[in-house]
N, C-alpha and C. Protein backbone atom coordinates (compact mmCIF):
# COMPACT_ATOMS: atom_id res chain seq x y z
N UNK A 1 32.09 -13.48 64.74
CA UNK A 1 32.75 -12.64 63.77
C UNK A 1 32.96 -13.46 62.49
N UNK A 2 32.75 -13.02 61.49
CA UNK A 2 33.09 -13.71 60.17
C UNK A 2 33.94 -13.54 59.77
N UNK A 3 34.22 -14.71 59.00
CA UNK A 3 35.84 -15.07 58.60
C UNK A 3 36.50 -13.91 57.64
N UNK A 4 35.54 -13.08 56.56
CA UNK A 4 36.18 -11.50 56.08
C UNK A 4 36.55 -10.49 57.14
N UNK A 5 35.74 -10.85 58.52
CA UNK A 5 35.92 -9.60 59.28
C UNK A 5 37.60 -9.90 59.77
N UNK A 6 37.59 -11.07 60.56
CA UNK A 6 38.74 -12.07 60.84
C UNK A 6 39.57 -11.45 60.43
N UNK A 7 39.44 -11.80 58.68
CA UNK A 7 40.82 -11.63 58.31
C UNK A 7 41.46 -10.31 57.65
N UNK A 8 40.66 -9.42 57.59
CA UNK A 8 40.42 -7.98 57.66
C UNK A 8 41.59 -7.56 59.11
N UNK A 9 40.94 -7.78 60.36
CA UNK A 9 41.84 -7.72 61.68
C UNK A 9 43.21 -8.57 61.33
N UNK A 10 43.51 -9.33 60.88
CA UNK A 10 44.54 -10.09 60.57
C UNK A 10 45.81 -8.96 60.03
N UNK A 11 44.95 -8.61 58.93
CA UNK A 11 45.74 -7.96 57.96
C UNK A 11 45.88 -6.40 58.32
N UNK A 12 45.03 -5.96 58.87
CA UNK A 12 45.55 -4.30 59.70
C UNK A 12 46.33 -4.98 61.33
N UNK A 13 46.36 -6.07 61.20
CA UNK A 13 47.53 -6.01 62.50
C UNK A 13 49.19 -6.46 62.06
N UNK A 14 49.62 -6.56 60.63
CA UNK A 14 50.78 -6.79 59.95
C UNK A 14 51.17 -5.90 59.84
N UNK A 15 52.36 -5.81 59.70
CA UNK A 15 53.24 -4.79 58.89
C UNK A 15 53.92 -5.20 57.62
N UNK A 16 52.95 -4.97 56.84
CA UNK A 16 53.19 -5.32 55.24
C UNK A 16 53.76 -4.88 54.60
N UNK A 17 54.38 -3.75 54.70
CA UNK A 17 55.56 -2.95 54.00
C UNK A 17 56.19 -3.12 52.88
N UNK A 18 57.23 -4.59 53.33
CA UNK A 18 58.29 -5.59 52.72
C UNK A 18 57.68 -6.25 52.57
N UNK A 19 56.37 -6.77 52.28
CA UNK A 19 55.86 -8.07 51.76
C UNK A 19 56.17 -8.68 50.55
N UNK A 20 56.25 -9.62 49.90
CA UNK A 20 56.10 -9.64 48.34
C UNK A 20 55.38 -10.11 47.77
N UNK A 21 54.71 -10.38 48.27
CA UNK A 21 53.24 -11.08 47.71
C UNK A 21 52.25 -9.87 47.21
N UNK A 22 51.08 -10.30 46.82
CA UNK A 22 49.99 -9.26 46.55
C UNK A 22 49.32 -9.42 48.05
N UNK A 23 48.98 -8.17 48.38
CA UNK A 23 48.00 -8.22 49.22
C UNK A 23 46.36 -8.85 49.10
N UNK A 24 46.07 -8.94 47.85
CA UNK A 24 44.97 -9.98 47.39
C UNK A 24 45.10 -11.26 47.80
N UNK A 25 46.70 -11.76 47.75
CA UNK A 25 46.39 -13.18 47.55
C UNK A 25 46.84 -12.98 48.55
N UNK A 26 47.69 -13.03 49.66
CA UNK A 26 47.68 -13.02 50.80
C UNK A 26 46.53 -12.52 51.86
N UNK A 27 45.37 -11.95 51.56
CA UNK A 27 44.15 -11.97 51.79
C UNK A 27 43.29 -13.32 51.59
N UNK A 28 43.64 -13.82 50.85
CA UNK A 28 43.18 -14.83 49.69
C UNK A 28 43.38 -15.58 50.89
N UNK A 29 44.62 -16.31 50.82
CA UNK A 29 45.59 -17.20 51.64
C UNK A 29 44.70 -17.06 53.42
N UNK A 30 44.71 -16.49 53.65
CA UNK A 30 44.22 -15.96 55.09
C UNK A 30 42.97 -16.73 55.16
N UNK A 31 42.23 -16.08 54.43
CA UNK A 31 40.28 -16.15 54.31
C UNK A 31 39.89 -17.42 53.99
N UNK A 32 41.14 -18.39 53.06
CA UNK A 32 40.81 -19.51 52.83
C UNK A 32 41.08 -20.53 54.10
N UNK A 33 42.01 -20.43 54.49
CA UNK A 33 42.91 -20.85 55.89
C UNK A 33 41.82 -20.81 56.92
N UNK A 34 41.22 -19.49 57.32
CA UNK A 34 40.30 -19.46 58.50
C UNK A 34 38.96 -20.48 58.28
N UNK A 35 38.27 -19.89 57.17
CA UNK A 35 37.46 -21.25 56.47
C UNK A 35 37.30 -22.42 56.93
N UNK A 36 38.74 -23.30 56.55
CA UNK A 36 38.80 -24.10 57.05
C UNK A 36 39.43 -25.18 55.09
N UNK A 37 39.20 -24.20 53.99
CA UNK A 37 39.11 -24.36 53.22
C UNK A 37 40.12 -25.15 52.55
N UNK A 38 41.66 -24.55 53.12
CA UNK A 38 42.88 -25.10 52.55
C UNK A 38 43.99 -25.64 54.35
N UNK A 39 44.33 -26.29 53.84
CA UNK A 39 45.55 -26.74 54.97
C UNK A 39 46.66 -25.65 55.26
N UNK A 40 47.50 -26.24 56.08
CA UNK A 40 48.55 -25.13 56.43
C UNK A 40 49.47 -25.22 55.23
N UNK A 41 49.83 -26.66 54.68
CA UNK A 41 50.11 -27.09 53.52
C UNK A 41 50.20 -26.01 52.62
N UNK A 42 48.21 -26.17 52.10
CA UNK A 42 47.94 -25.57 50.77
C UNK A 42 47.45 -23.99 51.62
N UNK A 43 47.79 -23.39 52.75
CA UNK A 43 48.48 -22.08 52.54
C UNK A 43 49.77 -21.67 52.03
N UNK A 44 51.21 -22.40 52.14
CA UNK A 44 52.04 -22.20 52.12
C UNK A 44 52.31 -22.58 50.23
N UNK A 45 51.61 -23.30 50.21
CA UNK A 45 51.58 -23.39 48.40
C UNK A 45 50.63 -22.59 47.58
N UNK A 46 49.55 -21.77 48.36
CA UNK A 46 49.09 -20.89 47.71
C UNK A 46 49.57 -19.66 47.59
N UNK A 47 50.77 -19.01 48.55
CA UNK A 47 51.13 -18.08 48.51
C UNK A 47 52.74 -18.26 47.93
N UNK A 48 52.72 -19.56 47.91
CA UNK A 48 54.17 -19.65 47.13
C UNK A 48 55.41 -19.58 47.73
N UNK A 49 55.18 -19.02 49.16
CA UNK A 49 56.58 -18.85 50.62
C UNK A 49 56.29 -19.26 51.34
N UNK A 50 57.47 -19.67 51.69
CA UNK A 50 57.49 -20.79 53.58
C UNK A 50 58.52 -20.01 54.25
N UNK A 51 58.17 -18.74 54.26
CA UNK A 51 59.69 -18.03 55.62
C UNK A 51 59.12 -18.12 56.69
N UNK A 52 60.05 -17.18 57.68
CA UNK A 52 59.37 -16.95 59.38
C UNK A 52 58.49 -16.39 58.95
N UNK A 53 58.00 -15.08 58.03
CA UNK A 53 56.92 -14.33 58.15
C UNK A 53 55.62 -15.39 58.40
N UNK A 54 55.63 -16.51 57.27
CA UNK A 54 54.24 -17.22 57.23
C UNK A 54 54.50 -17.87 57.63
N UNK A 55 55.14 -18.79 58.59
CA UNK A 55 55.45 -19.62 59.44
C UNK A 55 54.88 -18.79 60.76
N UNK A 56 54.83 -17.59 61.22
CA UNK A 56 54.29 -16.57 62.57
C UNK A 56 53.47 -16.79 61.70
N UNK A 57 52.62 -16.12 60.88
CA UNK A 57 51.37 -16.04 60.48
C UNK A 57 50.75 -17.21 60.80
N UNK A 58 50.84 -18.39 60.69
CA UNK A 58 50.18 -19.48 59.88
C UNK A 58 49.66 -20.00 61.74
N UNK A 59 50.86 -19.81 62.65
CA UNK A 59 50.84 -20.32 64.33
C UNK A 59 49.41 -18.98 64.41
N UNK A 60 49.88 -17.89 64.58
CA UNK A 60 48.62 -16.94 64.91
C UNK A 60 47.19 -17.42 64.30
N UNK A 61 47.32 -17.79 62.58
CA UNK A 61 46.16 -18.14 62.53
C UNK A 61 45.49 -19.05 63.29
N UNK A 62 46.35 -20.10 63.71
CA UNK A 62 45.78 -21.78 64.25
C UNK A 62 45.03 -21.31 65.17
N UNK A 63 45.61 -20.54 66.04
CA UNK A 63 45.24 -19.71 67.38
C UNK A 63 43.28 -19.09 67.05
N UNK A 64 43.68 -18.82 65.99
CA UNK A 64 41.88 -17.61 65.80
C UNK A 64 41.06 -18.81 65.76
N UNK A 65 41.51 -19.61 64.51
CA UNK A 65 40.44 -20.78 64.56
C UNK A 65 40.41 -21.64 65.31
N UNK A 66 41.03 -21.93 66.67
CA UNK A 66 40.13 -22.57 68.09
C UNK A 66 38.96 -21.90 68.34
């Protein structure tokens, strides 16, 4: 599966509602992450938040990319 499809499933399995981010860049954030492109680091500085939300996100991602 490729890393757009990936993170496509990623993002129809959230409930984005209350988000505050753009859904672009939190797409962004995701697609780069699976890649392999940016750290957990430079996810959390590309999207600009470090709550529980992307703190769960960031553990689920680790999980896809084994």
């Amino acid at each position: 599966m490729s890393v757009d499809d990936r993170t496509r499933n990623v993002l129809k399995s959230l409930n984005l509602s209350d988000y505050p981010c753009s859904l672009e860049r939190l797409y962004a954030a995701i697609s780069l992450f699976l890649s392999g492109k940016i750290t957990e680091e430079g996810f959390f500085k590309f999207l600009g938040r470090d709550t529980n939300f992307e703190r769960n996100l960031i553990e689920y991602l680790k999980k896809l990319r084994e």
